[in-house]
Protein backbone atom coordinates (compact mmCIF):
# COMPACT_ATOMS: atom_id res chain seq x y z
CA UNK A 1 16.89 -44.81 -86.97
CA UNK A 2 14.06 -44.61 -85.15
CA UNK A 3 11.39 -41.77 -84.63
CA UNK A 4 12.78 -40.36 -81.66
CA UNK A 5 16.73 -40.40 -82.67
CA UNK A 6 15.07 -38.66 -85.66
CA UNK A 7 14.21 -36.11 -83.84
CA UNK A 8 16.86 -35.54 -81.50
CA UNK A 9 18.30 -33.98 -84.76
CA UNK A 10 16.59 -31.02 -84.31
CA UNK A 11 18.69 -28.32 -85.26
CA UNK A 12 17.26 -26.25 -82.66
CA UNK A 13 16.15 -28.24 -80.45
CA UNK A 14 12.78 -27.09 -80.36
CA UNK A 15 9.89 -28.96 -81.84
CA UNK A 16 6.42 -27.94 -83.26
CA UNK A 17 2.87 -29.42 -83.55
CA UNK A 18 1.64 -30.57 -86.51
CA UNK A 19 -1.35 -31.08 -85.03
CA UNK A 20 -3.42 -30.95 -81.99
CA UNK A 21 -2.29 -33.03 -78.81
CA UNK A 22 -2.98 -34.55 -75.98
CA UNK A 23 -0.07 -34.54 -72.89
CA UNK A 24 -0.58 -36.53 -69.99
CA UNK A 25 0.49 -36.07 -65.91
CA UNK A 26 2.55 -39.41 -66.22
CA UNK A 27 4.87 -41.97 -68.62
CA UNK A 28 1.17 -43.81 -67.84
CA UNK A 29 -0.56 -41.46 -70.20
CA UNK A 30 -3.68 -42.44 -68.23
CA UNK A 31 -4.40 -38.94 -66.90
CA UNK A 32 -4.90 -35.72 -69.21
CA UNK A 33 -2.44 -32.83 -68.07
CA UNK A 34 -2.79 -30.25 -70.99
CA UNK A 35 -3.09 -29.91 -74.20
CA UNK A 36 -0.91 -28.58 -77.39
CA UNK A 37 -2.55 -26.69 -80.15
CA UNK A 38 -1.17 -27.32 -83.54
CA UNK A 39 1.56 -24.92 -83.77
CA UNK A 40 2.95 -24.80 -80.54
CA UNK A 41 6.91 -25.43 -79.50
CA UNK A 42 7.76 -28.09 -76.87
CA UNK A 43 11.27 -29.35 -75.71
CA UNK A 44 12.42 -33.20 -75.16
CA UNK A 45 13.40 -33.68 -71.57
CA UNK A 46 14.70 -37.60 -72.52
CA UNK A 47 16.68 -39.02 -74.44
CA UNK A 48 14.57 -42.19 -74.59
CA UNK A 49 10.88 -42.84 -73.56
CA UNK A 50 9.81 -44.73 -70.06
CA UNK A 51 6.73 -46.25 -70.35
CA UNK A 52 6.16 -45.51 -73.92
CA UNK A 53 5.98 -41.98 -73.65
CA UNK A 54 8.42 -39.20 -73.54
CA UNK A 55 8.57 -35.99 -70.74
CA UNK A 56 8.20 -32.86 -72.70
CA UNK A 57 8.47 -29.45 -71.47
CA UNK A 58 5.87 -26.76 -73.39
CA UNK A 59 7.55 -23.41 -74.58
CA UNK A 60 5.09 -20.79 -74.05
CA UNK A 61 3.77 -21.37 -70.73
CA UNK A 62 7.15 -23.78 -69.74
CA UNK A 63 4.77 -26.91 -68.56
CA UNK A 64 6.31 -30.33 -68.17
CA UNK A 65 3.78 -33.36 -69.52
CA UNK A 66 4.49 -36.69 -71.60
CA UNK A 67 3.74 -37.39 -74.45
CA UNK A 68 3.07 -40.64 -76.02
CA UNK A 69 5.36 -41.97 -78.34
CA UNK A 70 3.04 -42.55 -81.06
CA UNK A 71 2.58 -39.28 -81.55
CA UNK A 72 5.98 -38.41 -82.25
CA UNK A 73 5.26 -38.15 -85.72
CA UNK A 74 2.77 -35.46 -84.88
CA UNK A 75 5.86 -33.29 -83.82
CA UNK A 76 8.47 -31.93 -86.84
CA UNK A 77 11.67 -29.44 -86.32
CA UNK A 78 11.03 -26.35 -85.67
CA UNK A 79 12.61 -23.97 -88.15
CA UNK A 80 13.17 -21.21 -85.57
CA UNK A 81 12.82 -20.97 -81.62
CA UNK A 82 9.93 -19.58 -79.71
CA UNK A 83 10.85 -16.22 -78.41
CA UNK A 84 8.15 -14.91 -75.43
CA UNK A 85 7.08 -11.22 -77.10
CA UNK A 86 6.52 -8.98 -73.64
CA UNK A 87 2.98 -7.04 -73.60
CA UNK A 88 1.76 -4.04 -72.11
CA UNK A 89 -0.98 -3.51 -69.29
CA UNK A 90 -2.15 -1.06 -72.01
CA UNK A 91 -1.82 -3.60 -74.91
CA UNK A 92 -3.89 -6.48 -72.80
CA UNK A 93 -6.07 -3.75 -71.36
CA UNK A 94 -7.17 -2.55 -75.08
CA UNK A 95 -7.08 -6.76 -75.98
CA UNK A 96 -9.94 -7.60 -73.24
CA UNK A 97 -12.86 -7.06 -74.99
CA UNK A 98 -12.15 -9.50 -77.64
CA UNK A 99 -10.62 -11.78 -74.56
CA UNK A 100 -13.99 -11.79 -72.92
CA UNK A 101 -15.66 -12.48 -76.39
CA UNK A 102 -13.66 -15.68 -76.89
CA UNK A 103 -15.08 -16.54 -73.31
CA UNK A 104 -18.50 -15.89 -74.27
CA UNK A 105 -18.61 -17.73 -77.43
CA UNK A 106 -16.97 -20.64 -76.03
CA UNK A 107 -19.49 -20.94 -73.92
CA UNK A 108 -22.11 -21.18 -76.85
CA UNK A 109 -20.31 -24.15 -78.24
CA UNK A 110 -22.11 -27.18 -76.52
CA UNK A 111 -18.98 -28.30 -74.21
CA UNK A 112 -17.82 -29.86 -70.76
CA UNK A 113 -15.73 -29.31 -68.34
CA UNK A 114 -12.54 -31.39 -69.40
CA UNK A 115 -9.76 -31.93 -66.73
CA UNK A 116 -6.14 -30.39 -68.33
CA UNK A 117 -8.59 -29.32 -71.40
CA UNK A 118 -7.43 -26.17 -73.24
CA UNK A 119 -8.42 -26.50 -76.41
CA UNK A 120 -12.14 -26.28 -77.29
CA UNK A 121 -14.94 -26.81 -77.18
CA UNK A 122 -13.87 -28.89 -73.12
CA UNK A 123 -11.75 -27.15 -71.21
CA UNK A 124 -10.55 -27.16 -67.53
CA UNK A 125 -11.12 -23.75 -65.60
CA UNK A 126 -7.53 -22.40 -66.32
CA UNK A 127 -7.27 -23.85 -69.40
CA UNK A 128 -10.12 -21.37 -70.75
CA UNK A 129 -8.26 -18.80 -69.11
CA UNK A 130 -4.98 -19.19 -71.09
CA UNK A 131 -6.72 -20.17 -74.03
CA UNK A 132 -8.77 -16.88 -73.79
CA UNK A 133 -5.74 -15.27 -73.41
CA UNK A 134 -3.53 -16.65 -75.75
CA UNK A 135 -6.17 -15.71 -78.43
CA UNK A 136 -5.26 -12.12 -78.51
CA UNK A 137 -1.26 -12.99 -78.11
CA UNK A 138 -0.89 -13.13 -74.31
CA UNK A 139 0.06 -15.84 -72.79
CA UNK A 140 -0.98 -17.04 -68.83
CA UNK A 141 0.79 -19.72 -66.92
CA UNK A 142 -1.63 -23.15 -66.79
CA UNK A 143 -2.59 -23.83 -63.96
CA UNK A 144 -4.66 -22.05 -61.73
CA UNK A 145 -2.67 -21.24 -58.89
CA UNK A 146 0.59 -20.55 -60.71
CA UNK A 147 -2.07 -17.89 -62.60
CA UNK A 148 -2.89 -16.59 -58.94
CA UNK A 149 1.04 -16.14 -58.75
CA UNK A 150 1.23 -14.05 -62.20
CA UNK A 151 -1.38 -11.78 -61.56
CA UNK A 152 -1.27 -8.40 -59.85
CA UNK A 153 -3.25 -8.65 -56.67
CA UNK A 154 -6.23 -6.55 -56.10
CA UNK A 155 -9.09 -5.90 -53.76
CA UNK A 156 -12.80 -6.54 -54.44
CA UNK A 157 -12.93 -2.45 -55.06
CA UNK A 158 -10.44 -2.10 -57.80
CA UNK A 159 -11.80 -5.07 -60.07
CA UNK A 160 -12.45 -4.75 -63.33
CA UNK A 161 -14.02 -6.80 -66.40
CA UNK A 162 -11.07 -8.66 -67.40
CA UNK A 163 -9.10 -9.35 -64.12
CA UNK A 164 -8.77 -12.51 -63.11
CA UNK A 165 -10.93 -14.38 -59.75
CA UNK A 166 -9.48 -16.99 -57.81
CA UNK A 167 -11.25 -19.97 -54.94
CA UNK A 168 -9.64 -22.22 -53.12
CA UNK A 169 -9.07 -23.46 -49.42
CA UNK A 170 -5.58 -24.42 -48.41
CA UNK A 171 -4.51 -23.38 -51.76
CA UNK A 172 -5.77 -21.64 -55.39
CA UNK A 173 -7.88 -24.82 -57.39
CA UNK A 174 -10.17 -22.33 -59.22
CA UNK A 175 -10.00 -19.28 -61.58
CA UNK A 176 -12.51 -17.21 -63.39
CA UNK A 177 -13.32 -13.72 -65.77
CA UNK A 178 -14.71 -11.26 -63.88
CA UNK A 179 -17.16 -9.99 -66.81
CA UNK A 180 -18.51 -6.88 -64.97
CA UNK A 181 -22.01 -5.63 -62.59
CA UNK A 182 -20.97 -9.14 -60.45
CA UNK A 183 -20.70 -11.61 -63.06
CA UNK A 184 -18.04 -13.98 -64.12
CA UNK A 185 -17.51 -17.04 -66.65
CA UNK A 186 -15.56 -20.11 -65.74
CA UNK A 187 -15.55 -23.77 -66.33
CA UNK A 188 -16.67 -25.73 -63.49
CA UNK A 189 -16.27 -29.23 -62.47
CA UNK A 190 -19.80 -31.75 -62.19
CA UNK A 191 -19.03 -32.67 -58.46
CA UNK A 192 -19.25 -28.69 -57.81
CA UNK A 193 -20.55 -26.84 -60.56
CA UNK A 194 -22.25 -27.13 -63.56
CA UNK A 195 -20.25 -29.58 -65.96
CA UNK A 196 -18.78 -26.70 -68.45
CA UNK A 197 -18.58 -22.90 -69.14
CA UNK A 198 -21.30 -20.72 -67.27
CA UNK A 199 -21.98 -17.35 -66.03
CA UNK A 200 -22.16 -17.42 -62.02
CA UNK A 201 -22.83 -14.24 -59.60
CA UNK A 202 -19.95 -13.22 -57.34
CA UNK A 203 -22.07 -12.98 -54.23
CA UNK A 204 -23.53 -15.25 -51.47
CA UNK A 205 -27.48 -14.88 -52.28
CA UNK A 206 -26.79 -15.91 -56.06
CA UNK A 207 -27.87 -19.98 -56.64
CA UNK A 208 -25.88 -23.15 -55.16
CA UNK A 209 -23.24 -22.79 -57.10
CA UNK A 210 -22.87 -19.47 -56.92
CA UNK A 211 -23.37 -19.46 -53.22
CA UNK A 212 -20.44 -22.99 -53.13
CA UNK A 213 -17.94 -20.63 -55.30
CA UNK A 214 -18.42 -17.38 -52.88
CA UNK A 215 -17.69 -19.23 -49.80
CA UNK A 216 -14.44 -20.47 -51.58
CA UNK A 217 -13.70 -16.95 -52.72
CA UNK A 218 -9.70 -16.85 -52.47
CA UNK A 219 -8.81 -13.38 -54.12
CA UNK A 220 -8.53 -11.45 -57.31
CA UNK A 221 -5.64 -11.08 -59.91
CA UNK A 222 -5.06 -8.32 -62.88
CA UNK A 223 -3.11 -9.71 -65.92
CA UNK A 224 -0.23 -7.07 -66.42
CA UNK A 225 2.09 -8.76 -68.27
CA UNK A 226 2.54 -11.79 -70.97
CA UNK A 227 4.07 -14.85 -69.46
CA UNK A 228 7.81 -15.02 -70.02
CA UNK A 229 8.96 -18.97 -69.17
């Protein structure tokens, strides 16, 4: 048999991550989408690849990526299904400081700004967030706009270190971690920011960037809840 109608055998259907990996946006694999810690549940959603590569769909956050087929045999059975455990606003709420301490000391790490990066030390702007997250057991949708969608709205006067800040135009492109006194950590682009995680002022007199980011200011999000797929 081969790899794959190995693991179609699955007992329950799920699969885990032996290992780190890469998913990609296509059956091209020639764009990064996400990423897959080691230990992480996915789905098949074929039968048989296209293009060398298989569609997967990610338990936790319930993303759809490929994945190439030679890393099938970085996937195994898993033993047991993922089952989403529900949080608290209290529970995240007494979870934050060690949230924005992951942040922090991510930022420390030399690193760049990685497009569908989630693991470290590169990550893309909402991949920091859910990996930030996910640290202390909560987990965030990936991408930045369906994070917009998650969140509890807010207004400029009720934010809080923790909650979440969102830029766009026509549409949410950009999240962030309001840190507190005007401050927040993200990881921005090269084209329009500053190649990996940074600290940037949430106000139009700070520097270019900071000033680029305010004028795409889009709104601000609380996490009250875990992500259920």
């Amino acid at each position: 048999m081969t790899s794959l109608e190995q693991l179609l055998q699955s007992p329950t259907g799920e699969y885990c991550c032996r290992s780190d990996l890469d998913l990609y946006d296509s059956s091209n694999c020639d764009r990064l989408a996400t990423q897959a810690a080691a230990g992480r549940h996915l789905k098949l959603l074929c039968d048989r690849p296209i293009n060398n590569a298989v569609e997967v769909r990610l338990c936790e956050d319930g993303y759809m990526a490929w994945l190439p087929v030679d890393k099938l045999t970085e996937i195994e059975p898993a033993k047991t299904v993922y089952v989403a455990i529900a949080r608290s606003r209290s529970y995240i709420e007494s979870r934050l400081p060690e949230i924005i301490a992951f942040a922090k000391a991510a930022m420390e790490v030399p690193n760049y700004y990685l497009w569908g990066g989630t693991l470290a030390p590169n990550y893309d702007c909402s991949g920091l967030m859910q990996a930030a997250f996910a640290a202390s057991g909560i987990w965030l949708p990936r991408d930045s706009y369906q994070q917009e969608a998650f969140t509890k709205r807010i207004a400029l006067e009720e934010l809080l270190a923790g909650d979440l800040i969102f830029f766009g135009i026509q549409k949410v492109d950009h999240v962030a971690l309001y840190l507190g006194d005007g401050y927040y950590i993200h990881s921005s682009g090269k084209e329009m920011g500053r190649n990996g995680i940074a600290l940037d002022r949430l106000s139009g007199e700070g520097d270019e960037v900071s000033r680029s980011y305010s004028q795409k200011l889009w709104g601000f999000g609380r996490v009250v809840s875990s992500y259920q797929p």
